[in-house]
C-alpha atoms as a PDB file:
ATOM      1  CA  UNK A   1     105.655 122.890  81.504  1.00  0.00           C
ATOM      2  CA  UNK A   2     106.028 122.777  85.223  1.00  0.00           C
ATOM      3  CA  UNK A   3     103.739 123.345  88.142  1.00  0.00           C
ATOM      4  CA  UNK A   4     101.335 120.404  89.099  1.00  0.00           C
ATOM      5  CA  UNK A   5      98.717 122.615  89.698  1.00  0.00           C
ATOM      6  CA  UNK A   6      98.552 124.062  85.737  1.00  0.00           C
ATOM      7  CA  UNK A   7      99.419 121.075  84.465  1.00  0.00           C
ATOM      8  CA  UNK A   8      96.093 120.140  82.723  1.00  0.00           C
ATOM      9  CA  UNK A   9      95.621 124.091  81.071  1.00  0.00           C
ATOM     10  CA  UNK A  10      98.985 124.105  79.926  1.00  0.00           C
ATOM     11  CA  UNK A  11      99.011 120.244  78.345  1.00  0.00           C
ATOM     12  CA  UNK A  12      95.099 121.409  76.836  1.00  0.00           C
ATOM     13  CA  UNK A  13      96.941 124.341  75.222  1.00  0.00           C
ATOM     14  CA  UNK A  14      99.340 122.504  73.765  1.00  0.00           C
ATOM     15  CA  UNK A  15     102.587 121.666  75.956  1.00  0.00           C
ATOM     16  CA  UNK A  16     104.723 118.291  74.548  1.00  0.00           C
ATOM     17  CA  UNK A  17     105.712 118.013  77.988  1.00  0.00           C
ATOM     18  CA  UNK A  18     104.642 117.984  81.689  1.00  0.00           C
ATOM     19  CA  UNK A  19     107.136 118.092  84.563  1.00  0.00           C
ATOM     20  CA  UNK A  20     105.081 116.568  87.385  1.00  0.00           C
ATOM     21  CA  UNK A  21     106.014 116.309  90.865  1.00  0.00           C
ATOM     22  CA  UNK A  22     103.215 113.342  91.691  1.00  0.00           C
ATOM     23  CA  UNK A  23     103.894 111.435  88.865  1.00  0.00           C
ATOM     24  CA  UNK A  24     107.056 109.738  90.200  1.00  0.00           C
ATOM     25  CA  UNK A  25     104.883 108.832  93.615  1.00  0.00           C
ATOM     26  CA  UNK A  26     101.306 108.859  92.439  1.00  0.00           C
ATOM     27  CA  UNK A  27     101.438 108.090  88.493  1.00  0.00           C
ATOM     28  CA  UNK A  28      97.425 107.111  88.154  1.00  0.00           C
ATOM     29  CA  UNK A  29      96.131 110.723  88.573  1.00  0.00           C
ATOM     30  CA  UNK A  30      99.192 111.842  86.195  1.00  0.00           C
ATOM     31  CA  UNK A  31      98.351 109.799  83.548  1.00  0.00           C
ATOM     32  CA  UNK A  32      94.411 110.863  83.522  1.00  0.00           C
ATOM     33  CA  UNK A  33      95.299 113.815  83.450  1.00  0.00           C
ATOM     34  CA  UNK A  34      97.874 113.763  80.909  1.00  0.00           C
ATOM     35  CA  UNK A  35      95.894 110.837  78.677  1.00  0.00           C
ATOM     36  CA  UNK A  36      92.383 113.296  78.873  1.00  0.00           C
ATOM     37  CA  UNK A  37      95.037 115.937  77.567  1.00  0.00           C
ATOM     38  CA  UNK A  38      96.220 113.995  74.480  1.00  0.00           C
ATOM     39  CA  UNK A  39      92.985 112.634  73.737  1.00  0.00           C
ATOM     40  CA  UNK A  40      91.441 115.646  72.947  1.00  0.00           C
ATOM     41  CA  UNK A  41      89.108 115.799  76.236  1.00  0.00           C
ATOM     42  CA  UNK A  42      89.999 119.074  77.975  1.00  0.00           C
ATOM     43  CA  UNK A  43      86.910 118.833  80.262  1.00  0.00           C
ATOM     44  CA  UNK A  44      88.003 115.643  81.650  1.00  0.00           C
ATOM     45  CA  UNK A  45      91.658 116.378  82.115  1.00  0.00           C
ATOM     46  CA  UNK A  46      90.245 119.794  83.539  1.00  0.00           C
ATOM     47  CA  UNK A  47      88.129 117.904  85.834  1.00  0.00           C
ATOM     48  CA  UNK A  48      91.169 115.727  87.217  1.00  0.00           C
ATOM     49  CA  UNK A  49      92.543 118.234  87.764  1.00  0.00           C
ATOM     50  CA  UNK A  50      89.768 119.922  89.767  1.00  0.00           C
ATOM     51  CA  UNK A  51      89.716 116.658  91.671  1.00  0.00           C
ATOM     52  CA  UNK A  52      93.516 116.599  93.051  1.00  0.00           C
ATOM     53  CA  UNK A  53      92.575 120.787  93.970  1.00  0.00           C
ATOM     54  CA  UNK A  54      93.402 120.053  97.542  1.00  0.00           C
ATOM     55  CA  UNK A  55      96.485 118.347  97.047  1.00  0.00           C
ATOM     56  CA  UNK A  56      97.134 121.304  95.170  1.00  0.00           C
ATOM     57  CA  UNK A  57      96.334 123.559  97.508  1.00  0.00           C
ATOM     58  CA  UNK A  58      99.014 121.894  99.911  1.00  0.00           C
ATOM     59  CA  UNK A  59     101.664 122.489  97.324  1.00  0.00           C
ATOM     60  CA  UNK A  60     100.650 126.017  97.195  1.00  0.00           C
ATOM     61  CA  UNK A  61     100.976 125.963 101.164  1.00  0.00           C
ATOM     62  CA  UNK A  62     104.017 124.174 102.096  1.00  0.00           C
ATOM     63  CA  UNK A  63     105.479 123.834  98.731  1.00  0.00           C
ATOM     64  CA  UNK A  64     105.435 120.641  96.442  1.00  0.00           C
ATOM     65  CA  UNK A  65     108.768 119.058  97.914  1.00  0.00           C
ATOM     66  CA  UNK A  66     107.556 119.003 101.610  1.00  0.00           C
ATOM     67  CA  UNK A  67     104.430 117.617 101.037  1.00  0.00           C
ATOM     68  CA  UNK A  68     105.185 115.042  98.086  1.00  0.00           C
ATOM     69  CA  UNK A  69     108.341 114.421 100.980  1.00  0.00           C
ATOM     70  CA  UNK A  70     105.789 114.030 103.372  1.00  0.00           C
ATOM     71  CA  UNK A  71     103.384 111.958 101.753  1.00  0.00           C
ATOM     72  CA  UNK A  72     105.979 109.040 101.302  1.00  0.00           C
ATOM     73  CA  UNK A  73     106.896 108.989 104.466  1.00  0.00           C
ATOM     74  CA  UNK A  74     103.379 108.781 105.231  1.00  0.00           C
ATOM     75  CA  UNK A  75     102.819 105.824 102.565  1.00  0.00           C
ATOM     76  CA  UNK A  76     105.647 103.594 104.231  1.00  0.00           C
ATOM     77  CA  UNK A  77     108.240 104.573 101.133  1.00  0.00           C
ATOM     78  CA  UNK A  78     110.869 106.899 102.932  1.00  0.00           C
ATOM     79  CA  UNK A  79     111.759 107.800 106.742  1.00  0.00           C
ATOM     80  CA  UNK A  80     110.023 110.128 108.305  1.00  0.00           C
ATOM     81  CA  UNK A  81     112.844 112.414 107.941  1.00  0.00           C
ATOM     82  CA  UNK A  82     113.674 112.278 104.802  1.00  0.00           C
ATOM     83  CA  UNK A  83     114.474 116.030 103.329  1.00  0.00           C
ATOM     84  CA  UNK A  84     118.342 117.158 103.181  1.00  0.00           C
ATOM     85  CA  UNK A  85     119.480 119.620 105.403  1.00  0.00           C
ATOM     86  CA  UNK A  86     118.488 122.366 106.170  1.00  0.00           C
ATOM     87  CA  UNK A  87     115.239 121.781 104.600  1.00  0.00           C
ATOM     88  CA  UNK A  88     112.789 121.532 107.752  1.00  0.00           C
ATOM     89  CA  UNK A  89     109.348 118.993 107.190  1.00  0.00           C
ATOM     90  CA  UNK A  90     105.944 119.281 108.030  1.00  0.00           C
ATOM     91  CA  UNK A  91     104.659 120.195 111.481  1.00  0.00           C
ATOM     92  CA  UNK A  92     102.143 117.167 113.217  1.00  0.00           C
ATOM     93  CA  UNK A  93      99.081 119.695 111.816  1.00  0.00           C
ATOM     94  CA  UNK A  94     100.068 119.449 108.751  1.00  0.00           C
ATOM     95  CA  UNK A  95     101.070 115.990 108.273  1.00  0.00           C
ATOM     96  CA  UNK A  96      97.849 114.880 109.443  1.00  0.00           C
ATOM     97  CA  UNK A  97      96.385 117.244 106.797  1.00  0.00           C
ATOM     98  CA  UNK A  98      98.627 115.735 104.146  1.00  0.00           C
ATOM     99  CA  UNK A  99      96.963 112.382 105.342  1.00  0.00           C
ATOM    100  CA  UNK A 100      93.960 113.319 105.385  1.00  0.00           C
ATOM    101  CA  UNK A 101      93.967 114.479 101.664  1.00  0.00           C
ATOM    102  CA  UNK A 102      95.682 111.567 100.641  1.00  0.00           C
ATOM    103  CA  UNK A 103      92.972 109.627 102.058  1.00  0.00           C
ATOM    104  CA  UNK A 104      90.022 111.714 100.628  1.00  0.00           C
ATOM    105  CA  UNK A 105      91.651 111.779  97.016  1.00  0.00           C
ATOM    106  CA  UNK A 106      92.195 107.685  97.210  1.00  0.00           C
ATOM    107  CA  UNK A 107      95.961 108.473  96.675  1.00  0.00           C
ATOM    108  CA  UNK A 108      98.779 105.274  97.236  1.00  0.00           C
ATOM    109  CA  UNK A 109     101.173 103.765  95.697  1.00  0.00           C
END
């Protein structure tokens, strides 16, 4: 399945596989999820999930390339411009949300 944001209902019902967009950048969170999934626990990879909602929410926003794209640029990884052309990043508002959620959910590499 794909789409970060249904990641732990579709891996509870059943899905062998989980095309994540934060695992590359943020694998921790990816493998709770996932792990709760496999293990049985679909509470706790519910709850994870609950837990990155904001980050999600940004996806839903801005899309999950611009912010993921963001958020490494943020983290020291990339450039600040970093999407091809004619992809356009974040505005300043934005980033600084992106930051801020980062910060709140604990995220780095």
């Amino acid at each position: 399945m794909s789409g970060d944001a249904y990641a732990a209902t579709g891996l509870n019902a059943g899905c062998d596989t989980w095309y994540s967009v934060i695992a590359g950048t943020f694998p921790e969170p990816a493998l709770t999820l996932t792990r709760a999934a496999q293990a049985g626990e679909p509470d706790r990879a519910q709850a994870e999930s609950h837990r990155l909602q904001p980050l999600w929410d940004l996806f839903a926003r801005h899309g999950s390339l611009r912010v993921v794209a963001t958020a490494v640029a943020q983290l020291g990884l990339t450039s600040p411009h970093n999407l091809p052309l004619p992809l356009r990043g974040l505005d300043s508002e934005d980033r600084a949300r992106v930051a801020e959620v980062l910060r709140e959910l604990g995220l780095h590499t």
